[in-house]
Every structure is written in C-alpha cells, then in structure tokens.
N, C-alpha and C. Protein backbone atom coordinates (compact mmCIF):
# COMPACT_ATOMS: atom_id res chain seq x y z
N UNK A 1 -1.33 -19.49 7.99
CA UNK A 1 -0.98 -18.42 7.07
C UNK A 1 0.56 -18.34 7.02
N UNK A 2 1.01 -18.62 6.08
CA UNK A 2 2.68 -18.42 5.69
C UNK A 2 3.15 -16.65 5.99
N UNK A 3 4.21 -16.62 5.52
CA UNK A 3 5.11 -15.41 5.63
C UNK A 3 4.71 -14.68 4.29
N UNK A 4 4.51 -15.34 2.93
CA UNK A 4 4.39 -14.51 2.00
C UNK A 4 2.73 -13.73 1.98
N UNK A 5 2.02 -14.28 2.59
CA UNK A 5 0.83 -13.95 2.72
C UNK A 5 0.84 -12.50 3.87
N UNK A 6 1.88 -12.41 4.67
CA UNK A 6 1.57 -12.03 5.78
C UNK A 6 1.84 -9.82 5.10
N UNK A 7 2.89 -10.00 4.72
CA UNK A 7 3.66 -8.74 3.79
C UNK A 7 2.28 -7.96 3.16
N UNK A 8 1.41 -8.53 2.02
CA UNK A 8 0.79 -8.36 1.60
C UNK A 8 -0.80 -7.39 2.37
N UNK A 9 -0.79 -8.36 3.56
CA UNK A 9 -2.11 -8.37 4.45
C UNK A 9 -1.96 -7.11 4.36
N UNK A 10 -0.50 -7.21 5.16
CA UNK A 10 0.04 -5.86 6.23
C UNK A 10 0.12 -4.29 5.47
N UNK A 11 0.38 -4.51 4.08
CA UNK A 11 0.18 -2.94 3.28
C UNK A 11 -1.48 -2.90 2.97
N UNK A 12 -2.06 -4.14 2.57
CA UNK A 12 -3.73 -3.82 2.76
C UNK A 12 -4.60 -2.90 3.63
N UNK A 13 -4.11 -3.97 4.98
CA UNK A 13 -4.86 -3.06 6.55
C UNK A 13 -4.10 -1.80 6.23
N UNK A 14 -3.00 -1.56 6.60
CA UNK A 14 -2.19 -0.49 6.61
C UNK A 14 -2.80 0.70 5.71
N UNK A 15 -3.33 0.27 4.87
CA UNK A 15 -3.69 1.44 3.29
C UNK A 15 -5.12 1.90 3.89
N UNK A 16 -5.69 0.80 4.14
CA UNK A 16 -7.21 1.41 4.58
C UNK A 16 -7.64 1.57 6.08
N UNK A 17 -6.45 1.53 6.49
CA UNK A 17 -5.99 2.35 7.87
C UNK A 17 -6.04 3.81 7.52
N UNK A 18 -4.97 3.92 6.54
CA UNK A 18 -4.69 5.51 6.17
C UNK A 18 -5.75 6.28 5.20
N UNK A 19 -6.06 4.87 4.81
CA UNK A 19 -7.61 5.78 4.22
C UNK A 19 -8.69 6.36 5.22
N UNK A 20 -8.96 5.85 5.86
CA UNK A 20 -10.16 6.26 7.34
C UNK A 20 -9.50 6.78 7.62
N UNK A 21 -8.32 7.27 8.01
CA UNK A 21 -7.30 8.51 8.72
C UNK A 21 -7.53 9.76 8.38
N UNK A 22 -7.57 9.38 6.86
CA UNK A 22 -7.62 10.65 6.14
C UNK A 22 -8.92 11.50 6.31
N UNK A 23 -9.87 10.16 5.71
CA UNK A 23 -10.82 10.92 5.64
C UNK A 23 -11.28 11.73 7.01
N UNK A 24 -11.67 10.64 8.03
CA UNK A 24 -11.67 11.40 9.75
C UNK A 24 -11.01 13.03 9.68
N UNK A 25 -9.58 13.05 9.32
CA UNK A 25 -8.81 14.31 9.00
C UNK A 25 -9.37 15.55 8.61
N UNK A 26 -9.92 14.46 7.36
CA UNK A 26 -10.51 15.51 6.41
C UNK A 26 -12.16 16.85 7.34
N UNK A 27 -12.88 14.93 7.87
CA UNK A 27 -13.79 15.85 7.96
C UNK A 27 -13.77 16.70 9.61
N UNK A 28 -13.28 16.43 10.48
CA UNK A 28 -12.95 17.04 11.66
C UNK A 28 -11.72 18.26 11.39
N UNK A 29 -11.50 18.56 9.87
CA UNK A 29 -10.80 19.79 9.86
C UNK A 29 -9.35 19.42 10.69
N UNK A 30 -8.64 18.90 10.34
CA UNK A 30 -7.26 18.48 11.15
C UNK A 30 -6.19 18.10 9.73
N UNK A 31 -5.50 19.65 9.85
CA UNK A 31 -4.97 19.78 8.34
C UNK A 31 -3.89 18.82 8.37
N UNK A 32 -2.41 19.19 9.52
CA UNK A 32 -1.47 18.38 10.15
C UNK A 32 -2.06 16.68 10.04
N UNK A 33 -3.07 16.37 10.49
CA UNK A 33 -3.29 14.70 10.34
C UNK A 33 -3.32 14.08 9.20
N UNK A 34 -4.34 15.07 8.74
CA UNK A 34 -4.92 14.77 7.10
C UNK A 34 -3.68 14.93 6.00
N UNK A 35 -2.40 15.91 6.35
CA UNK A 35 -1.13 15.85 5.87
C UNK A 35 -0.50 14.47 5.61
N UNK A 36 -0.50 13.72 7.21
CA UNK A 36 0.57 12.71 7.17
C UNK A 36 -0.31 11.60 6.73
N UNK A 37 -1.33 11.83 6.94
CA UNK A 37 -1.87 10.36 6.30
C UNK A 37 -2.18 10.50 4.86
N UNK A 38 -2.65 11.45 4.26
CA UNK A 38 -2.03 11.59 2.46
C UNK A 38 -0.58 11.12 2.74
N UNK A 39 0.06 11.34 3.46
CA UNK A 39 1.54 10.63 3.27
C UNK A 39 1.28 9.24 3.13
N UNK A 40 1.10 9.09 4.10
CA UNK A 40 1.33 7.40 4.69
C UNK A 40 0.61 6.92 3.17
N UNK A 41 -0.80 7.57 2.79
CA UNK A 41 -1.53 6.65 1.79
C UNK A 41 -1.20 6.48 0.64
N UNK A 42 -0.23 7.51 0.41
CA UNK A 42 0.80 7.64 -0.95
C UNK A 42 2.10 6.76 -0.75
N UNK A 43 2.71 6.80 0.33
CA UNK A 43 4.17 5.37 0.26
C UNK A 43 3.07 4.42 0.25
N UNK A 44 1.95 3.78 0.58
CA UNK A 44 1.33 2.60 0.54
C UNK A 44 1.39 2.29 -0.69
N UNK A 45 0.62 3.26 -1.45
CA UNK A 45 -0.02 3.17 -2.66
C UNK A 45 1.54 2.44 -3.75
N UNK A 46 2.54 3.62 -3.39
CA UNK A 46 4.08 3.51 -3.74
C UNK A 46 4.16 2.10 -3.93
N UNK A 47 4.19 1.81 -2.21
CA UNK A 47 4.94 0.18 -2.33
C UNK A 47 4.15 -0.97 -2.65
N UNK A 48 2.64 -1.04 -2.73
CA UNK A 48 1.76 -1.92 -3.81
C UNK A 48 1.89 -1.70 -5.17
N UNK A 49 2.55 -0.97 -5.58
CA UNK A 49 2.90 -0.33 -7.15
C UNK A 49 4.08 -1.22 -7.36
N UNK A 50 5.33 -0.94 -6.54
CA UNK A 50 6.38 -1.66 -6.59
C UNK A 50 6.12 -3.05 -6.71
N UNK A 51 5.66 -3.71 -5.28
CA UNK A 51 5.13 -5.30 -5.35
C UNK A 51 4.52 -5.47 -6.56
N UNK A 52 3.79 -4.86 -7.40
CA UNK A 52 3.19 -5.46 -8.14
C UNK A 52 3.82 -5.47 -9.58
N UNK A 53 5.01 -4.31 -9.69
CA UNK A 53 5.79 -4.37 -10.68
C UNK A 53 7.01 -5.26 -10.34
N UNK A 54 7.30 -5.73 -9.77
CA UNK A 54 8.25 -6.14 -9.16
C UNK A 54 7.95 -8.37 -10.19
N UNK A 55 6.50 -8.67 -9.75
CA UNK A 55 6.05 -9.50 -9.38
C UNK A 55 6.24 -9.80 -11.00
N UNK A 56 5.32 -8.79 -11.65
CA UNK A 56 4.76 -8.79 -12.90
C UNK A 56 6.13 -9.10 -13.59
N UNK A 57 7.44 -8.64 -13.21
CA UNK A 57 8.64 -8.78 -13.94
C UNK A 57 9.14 -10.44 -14.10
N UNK A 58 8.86 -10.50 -12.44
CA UNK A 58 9.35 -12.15 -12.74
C UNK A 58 8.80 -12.56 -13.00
N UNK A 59 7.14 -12.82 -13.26
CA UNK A 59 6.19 -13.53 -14.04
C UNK A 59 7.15 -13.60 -15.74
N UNK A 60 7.48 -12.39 -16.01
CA UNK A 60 7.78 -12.22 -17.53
C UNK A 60 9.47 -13.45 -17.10
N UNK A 61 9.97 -13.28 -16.59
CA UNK A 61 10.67 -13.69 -16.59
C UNK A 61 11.12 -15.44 -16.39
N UNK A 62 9.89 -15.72 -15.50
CA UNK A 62 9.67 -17.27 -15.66
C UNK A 62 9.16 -17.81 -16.96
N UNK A 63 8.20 -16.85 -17.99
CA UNK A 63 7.61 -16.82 -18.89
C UNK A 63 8.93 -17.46 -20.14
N UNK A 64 10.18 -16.61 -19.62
CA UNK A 64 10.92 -16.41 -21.13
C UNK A 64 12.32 -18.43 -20.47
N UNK A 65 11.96 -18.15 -19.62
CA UNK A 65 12.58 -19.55 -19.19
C UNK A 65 12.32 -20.76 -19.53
N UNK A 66 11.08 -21.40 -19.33
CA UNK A 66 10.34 -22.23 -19.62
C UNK A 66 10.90 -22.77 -21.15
C-alpha cells in the first residue's frame, strides 16, 4: 500500500470511528462526548469535502492541458 492510499484510509476509519462515537454518545446520554464527536464528524466530513474538491479541480485542470 503506497502513501497516497494511506491519507485517504485514515479520514475513512477516522469518520466511522466518529460515527460509532456519536452514536454510543447519543444513546448512553453523554452530551460532552456526543459534542466532540459531532465535532470530530464534521472536520472529517470538512476535509473529505476539501480532498474531493481539491482533486475534482485538477482533474479539470489536466482536462484543459491535454
């Protein structure tokens, strides 16, 4: 497994890490937990948004090269 593969994995696990966080949070009533992991699951969400706009740009951009 290369390095570019590895970035990717790591906000995957990471997201549905913070998803089971949450929910656990949610249902054991643990407002403080269930707080930071809506955090955590929102910068995730953030920075797969970014990567993927990010990506989509230089796609356009190899596009106009060619």
């Amino acid at each position: 497994m290369d390095n570019s593969m590895l970035s990717p994995l790591a906000t995957i696990v990471t997201l549905i890490v913070a998803i089971i966080m949450l929910i656990m949070a949610l249902v054991g009533h643990h407002s403080v937990l269930a707080f930071f992991a809506l955090i955590l699951v929102l910068l995730q969400l953030f920075k797969v948004y970014v990567n993927y706009k990010k990506n989509f740009t230089h796609e356009d951009d190899r596009d106009h090269i060619e």
